[in-house]
Protein backbone atom coordinates (compact mmCIF):
# COMPACT_ATOMS: atom_id res chain seq x y z
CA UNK A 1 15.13 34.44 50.46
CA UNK A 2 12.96 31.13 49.45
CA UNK A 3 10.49 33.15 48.34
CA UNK A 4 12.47 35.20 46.19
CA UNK A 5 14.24 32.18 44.92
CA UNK A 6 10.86 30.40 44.53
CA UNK A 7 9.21 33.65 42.56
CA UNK A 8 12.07 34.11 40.35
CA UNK A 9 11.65 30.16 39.32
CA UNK A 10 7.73 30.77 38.83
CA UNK A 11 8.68 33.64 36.51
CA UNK A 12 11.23 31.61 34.76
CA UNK A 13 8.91 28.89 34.28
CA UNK A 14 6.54 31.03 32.90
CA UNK A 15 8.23 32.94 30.34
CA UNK A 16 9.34 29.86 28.97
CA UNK A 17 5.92 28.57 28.45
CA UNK A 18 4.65 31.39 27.37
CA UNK A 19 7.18 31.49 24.16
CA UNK A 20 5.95 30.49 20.67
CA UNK A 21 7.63 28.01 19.19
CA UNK A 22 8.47 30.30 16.17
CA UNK A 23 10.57 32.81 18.30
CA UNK A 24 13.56 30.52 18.66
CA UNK A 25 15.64 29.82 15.95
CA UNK A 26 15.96 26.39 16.27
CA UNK A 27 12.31 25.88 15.73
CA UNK A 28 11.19 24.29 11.93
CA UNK A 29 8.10 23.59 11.67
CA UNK A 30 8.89 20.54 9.31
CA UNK A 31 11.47 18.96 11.07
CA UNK A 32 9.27 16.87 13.54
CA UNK A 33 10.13 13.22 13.28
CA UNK A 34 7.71 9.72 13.12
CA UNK A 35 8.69 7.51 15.52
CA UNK A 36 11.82 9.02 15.65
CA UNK A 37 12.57 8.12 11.76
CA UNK A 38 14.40 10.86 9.99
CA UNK A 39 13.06 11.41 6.95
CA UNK A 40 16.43 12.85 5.02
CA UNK A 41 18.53 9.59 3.28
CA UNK A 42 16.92 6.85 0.36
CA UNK A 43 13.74 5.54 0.13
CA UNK A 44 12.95 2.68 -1.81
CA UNK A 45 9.77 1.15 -3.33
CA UNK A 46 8.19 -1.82 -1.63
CA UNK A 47 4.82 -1.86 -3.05
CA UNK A 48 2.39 -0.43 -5.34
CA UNK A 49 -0.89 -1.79 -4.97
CA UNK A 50 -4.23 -1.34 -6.89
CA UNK A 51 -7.84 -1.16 -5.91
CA UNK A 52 -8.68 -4.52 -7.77
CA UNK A 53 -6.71 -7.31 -8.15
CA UNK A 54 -5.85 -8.19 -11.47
CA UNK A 55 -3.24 -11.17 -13.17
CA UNK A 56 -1.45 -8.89 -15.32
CA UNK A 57 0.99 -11.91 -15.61
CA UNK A 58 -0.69 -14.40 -16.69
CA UNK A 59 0.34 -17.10 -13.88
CA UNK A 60 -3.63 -17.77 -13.17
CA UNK A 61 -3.29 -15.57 -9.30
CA UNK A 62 -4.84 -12.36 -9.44
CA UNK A 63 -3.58 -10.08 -7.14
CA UNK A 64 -3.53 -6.08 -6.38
CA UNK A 65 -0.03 -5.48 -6.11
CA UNK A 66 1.73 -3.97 -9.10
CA UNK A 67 5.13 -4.75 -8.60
CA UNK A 68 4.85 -8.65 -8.11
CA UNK A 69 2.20 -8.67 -11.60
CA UNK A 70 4.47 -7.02 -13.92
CA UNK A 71 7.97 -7.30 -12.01
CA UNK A 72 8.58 -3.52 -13.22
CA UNK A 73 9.15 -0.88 -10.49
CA UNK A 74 12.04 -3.03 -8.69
CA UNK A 75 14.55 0.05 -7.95
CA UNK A 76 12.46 2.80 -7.68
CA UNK A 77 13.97 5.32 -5.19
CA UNK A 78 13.13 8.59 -3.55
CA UNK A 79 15.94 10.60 -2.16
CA UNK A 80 15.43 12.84 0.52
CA UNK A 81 17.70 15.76 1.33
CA UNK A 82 18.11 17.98 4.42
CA UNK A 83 17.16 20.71 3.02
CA UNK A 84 13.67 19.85 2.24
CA UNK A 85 14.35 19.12 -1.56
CA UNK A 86 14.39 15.73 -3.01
CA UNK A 87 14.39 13.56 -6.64
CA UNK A 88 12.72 10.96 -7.41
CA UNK A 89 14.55 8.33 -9.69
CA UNK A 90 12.41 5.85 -12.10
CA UNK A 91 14.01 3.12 -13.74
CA UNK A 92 11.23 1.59 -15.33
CA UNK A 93 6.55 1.47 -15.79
CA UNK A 94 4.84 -0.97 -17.15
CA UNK A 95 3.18 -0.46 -20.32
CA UNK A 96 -0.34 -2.46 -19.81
CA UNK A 97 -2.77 -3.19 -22.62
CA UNK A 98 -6.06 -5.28 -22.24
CA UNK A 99 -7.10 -7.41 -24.95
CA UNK A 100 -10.19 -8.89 -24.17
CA UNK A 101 -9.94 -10.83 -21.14
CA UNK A 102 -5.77 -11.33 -21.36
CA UNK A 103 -3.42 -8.42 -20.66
CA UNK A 104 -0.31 -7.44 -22.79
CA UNK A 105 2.42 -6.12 -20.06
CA UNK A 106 5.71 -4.72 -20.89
CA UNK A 107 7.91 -3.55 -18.32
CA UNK A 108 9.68 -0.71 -19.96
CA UNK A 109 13.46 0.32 -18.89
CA UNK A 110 13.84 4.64 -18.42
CA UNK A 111 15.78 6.43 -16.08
CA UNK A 112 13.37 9.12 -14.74
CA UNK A 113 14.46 11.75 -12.30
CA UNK A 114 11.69 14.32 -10.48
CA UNK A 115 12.85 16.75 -8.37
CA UNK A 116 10.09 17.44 -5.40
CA UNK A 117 10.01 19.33 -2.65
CA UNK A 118 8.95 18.04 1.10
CA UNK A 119 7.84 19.11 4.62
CA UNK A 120 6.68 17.19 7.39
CA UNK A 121 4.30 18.39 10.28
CA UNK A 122 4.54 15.20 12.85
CA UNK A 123 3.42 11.69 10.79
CA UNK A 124 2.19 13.43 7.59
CA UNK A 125 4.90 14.39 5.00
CA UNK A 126 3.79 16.47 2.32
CA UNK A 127 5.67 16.16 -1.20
CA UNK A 128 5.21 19.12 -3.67
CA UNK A 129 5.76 17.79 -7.20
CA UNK A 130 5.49 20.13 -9.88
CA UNK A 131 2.47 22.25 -8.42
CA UNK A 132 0.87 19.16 -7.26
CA UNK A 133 0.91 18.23 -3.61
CA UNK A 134 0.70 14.35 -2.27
CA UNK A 135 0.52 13.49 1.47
CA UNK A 136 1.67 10.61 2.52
CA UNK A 137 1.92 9.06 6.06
CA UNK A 138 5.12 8.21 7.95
CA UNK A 139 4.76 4.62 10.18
CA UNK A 140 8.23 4.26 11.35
CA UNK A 141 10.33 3.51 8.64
CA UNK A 142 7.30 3.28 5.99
CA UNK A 143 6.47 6.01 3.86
CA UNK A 144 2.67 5.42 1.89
CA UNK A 145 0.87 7.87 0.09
CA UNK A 146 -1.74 7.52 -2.33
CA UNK A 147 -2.14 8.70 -6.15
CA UNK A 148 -5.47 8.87 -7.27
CA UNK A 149 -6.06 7.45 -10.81
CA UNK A 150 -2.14 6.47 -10.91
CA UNK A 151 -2.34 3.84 -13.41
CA UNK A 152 -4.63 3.26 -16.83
CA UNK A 153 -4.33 0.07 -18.84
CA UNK A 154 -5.96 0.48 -22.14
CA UNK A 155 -7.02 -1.73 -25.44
CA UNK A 156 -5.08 0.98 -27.85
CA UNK A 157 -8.05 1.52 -29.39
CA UNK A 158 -9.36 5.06 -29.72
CA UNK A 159 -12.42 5.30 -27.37
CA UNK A 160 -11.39 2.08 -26.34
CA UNK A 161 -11.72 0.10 -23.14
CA UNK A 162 -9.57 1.43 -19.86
CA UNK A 163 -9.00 0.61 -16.35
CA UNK A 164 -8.24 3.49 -14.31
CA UNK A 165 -7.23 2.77 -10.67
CA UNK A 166 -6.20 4.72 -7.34
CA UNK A 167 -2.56 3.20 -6.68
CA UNK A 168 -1.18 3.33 -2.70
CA UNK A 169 2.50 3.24 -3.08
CA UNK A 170 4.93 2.12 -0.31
CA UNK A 171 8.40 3.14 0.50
CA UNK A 172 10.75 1.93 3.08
CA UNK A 173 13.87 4.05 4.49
CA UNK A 174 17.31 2.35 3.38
CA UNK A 175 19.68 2.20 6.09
């Protein structure tokens, strides 16, 4: 009787192994978790930093964070919904022109809202905007991806001077 009881628990155990993950139901690919962070809720902007440093500001400290040089960007949120769809919600840029060695910033009020879509396949979270895809990394309640040539700051002038820079922009989960 053991071994019957014993054989019938090897089979068991087997069979379950043996299933792919895609033959149950409950299985989404997308639904894995970083650090057991749940991606569905708000997101807010923390930082959006630049490959150079720069004083956009004027107060004589050059640094490479956006947000602090032209106080624009301050409630920037991402919404995230269960069902893998999601909007974006700008409520201001800044408008950056160089002129010579000075810099002309105006942080420009809009209400902006981009719908994306979103998976996520363990720390990686992909967002589909338009037909555009951005991955950005999940580190436990941080969310950082990376646009490349996200900002330009220009003299106005055509064929002018411009800065074009890679921007890395951070997120944090609300509670």
């Amino acid at each position: 009787m053991k071994k019957i009881a014993f054989a019938l628990s090897l089979i068991s155990t087997i069979c379950l192994i043996s299933c792919d993950p895609w033959e149950d139901d409950s299985y989404h690919e997308t639904v894995q978790t970083g650090e057991n962070v749940e991606i569905p809720g708000n997101w807010k902007l923390t930082s959006i930093l630049l490959e150079e440093a720069f004083d956009f500001n004027g107060d004589g400290n050059a640094t490479n964070n956006l947000m602090t040089e032209t106080n624009c960007y301050a409630n920037e949120l991402m919404a995230f919904n269960a069902d893998f769809s999601g909007v974006a919600t700008s409520n201001s840029y800044a408008n950056v022109i160089v002129n010579g060695d000075t810099y002309i910033t105006e942080c420009v009020p809009e209400v902006e809202e981009t719908p994306f879509a979103w998976a996520q396949t363990q720390t990686t979270v992909s967002l589909t905007i338009d037909t555009q895809i951005v991955n950005a990394t999940l580190s436990g309640d941080t969310l950082t991806f990376t646009i490349p040539e996200g900002f330009s700051a220009n003299d106005g002038q055509p064929g002018g001077y411009t800065i074009t820079q890679d921007i890395i922009m951070t997120y944090q989960k609300l509670p």
